[in-house]
C-alpha atoms as a PDB file:
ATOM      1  CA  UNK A   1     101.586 248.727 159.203  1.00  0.00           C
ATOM      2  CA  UNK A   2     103.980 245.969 160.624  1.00  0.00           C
ATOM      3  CA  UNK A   3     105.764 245.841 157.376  1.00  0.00           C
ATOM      4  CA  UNK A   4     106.118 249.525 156.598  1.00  0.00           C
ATOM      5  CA  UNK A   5     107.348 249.637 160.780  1.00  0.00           C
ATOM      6  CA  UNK A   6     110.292 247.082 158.978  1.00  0.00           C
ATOM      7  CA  UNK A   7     111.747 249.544 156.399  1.00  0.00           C
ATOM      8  CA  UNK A   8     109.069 248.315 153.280  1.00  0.00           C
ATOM      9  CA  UNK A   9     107.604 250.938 151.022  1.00  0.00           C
ATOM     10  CA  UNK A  10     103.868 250.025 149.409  1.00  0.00           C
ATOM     11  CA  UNK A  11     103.279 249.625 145.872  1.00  0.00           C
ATOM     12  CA  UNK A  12     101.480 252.519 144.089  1.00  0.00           C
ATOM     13  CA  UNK A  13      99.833 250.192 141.641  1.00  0.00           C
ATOM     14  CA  UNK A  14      99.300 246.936 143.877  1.00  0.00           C
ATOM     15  CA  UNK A  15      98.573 247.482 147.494  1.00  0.00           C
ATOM     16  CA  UNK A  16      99.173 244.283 148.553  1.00  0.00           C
ATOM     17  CA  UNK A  17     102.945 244.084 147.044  1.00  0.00           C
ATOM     18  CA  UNK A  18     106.002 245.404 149.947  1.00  0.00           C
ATOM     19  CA  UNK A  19     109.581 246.126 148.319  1.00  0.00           C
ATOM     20  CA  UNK A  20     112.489 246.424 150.329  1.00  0.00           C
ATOM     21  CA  UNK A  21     115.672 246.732 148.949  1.00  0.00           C
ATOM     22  CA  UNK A  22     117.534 245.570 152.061  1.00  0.00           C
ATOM     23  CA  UNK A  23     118.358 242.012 153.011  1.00  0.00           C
ATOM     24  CA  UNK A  24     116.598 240.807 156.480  1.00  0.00           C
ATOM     25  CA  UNK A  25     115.327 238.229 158.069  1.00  0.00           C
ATOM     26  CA  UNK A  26     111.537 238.765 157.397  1.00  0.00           C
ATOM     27  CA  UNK A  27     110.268 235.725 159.135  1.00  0.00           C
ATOM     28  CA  UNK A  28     112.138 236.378 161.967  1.00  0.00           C
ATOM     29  CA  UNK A  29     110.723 240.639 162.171  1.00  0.00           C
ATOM     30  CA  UNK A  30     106.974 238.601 161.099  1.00  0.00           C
ATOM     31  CA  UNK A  31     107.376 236.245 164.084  1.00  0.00           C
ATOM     32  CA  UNK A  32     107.711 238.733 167.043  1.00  0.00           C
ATOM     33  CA  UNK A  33     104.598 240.759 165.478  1.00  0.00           C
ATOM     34  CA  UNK A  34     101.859 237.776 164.465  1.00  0.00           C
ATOM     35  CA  UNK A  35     101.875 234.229 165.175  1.00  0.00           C
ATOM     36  CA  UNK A  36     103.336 232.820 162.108  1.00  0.00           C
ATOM     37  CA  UNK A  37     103.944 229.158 161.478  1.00  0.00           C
ATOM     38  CA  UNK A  38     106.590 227.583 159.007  1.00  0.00           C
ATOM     39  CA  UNK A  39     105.196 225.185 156.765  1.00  0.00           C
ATOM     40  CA  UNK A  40     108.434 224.886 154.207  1.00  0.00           C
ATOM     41  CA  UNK A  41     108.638 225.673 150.630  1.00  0.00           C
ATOM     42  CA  UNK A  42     106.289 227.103 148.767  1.00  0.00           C
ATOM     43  CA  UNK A  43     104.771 224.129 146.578  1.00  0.00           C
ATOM     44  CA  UNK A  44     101.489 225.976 146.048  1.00  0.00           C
ATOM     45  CA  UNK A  45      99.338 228.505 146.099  1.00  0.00           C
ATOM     46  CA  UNK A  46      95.787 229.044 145.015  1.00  0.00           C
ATOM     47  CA  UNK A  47      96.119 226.002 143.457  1.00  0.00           C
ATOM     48  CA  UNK A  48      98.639 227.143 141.640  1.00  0.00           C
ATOM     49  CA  UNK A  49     102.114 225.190 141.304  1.00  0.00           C
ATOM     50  CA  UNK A  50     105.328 227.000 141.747  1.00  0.00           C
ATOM     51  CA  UNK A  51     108.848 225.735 141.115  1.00  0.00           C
ATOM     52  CA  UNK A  52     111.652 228.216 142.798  1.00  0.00           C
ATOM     53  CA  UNK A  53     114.973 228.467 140.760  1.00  0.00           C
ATOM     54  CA  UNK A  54     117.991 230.544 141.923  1.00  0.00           C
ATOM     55  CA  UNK A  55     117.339 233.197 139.851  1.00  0.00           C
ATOM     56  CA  UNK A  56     113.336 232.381 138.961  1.00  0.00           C
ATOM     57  CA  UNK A  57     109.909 231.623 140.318  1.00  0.00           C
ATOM     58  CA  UNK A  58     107.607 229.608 137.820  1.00  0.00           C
ATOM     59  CA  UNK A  59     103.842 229.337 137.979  1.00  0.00           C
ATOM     60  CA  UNK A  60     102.221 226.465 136.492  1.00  0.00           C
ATOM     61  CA  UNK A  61      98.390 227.231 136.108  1.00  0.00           C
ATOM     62  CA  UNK A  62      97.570 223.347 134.949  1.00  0.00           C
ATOM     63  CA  UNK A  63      96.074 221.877 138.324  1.00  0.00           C
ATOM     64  CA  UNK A  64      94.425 224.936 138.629  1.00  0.00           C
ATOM     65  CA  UNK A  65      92.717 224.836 135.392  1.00  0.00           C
ATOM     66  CA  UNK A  66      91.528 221.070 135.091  1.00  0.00           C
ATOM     67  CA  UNK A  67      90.173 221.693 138.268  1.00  0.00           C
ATOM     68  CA  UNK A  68      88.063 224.650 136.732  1.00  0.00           C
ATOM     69  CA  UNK A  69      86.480 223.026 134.152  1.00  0.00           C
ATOM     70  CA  UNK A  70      86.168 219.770 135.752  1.00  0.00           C
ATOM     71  CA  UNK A  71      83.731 222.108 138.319  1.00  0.00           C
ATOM     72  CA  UNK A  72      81.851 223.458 135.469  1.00  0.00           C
ATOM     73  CA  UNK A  73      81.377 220.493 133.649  1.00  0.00           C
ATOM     74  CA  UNK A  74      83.390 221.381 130.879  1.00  0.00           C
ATOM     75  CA  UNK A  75      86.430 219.328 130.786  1.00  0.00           C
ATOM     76  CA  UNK A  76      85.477 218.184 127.507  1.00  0.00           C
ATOM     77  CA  UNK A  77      85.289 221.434 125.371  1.00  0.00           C
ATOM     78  CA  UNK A  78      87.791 222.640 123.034  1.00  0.00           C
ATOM     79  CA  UNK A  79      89.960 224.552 122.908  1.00  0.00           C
ATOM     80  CA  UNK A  80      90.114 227.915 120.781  1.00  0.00           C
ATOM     81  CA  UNK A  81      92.582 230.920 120.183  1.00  0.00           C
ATOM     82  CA  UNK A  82      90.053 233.492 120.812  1.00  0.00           C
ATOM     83  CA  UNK A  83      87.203 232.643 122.300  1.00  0.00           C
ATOM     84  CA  UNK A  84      85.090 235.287 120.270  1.00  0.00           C
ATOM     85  CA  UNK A  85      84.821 236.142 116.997  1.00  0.00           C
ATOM     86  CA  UNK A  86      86.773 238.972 115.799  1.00  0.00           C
ATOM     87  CA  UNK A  87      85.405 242.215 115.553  1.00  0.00           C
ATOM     88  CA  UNK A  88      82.167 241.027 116.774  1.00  0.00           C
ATOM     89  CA  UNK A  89      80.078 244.083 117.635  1.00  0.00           C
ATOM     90  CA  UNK A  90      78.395 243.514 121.330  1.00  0.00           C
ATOM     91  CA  UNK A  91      74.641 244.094 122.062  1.00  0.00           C
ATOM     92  CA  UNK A  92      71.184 242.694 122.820  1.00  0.00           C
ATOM     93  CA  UNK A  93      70.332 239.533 120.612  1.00  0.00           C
ATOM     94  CA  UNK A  94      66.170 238.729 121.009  1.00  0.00           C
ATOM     95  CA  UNK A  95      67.046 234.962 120.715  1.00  0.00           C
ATOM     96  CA  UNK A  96      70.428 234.940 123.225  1.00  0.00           C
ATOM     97  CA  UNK A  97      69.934 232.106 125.792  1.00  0.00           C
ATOM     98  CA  UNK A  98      70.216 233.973 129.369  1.00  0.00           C
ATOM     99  CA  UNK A  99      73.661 233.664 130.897  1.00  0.00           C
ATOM    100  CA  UNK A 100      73.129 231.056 134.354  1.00  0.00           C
ATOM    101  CA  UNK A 101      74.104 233.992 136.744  1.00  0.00           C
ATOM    102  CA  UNK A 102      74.813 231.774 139.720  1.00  0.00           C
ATOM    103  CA  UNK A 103      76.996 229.429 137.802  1.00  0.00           C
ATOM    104  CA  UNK A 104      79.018 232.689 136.713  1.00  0.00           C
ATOM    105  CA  UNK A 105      79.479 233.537 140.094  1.00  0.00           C
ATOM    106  CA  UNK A 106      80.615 230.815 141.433  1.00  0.00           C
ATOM    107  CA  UNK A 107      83.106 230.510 139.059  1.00  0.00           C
ATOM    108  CA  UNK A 108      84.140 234.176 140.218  1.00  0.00           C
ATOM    109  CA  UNK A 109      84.773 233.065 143.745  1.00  0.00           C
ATOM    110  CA  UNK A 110      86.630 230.097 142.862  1.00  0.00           C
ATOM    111  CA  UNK A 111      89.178 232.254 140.747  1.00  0.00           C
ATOM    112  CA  UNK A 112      89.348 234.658 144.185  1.00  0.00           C
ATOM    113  CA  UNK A 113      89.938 231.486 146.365  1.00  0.00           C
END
């Protein structure tokens, strides 16, 4: 609500994104409604690198990646261009190994981290 109080309008197709097409001082309208603390250019996020330009913001997904697979063991594997065959038609195989559910999982709330 505080940001929509501040002149933003909400994204129909991402809730969490605010657009404002007015300069302000954010941090300064932020400040007098939460306790906010400045902790200096962004450097990362999610474990996620990002480089600010004048004009551009670049995401580098590298750190973030060796990370995964060194948690799941796989920082060995290769790498492919699609990771399934083409065309392959999905269904229930009598000799498929069972997927490790937890493992799956976890992996899930590392990406939401």
């Amino acid at each position: 609500m505080a940001m929509k109080n501040n002149g933003f309008r909400q994204s129909n197709s991402d809730h969490t994104l605010f657009l404002k097409h007015q300069k302000g001082k954010l941090q300064d309208y932020l400040a007098t409604e939460f306790e906010i603390k400045n902790l200096g250019g962004l450097k990362y996020l999610l474990g996620i690198k990002v480089a600010l330009s004048q004009q551009d913001i670049f995401l580098f997904k590298r750190k973030y990646v060796l990370d995964l697979l060194i948690d799941t063991g796989m920082l060995d594997c290769k790498s492919v261009d699609t990771p399934i065959v083409q065309n392959h038609h999905l269904g229930e195989y009598p000799d498929q190994v069972t997927t490790n559910k937890e493992r799956y999982q976890r992996l899930g709330r590392q990406c939401n981290r």
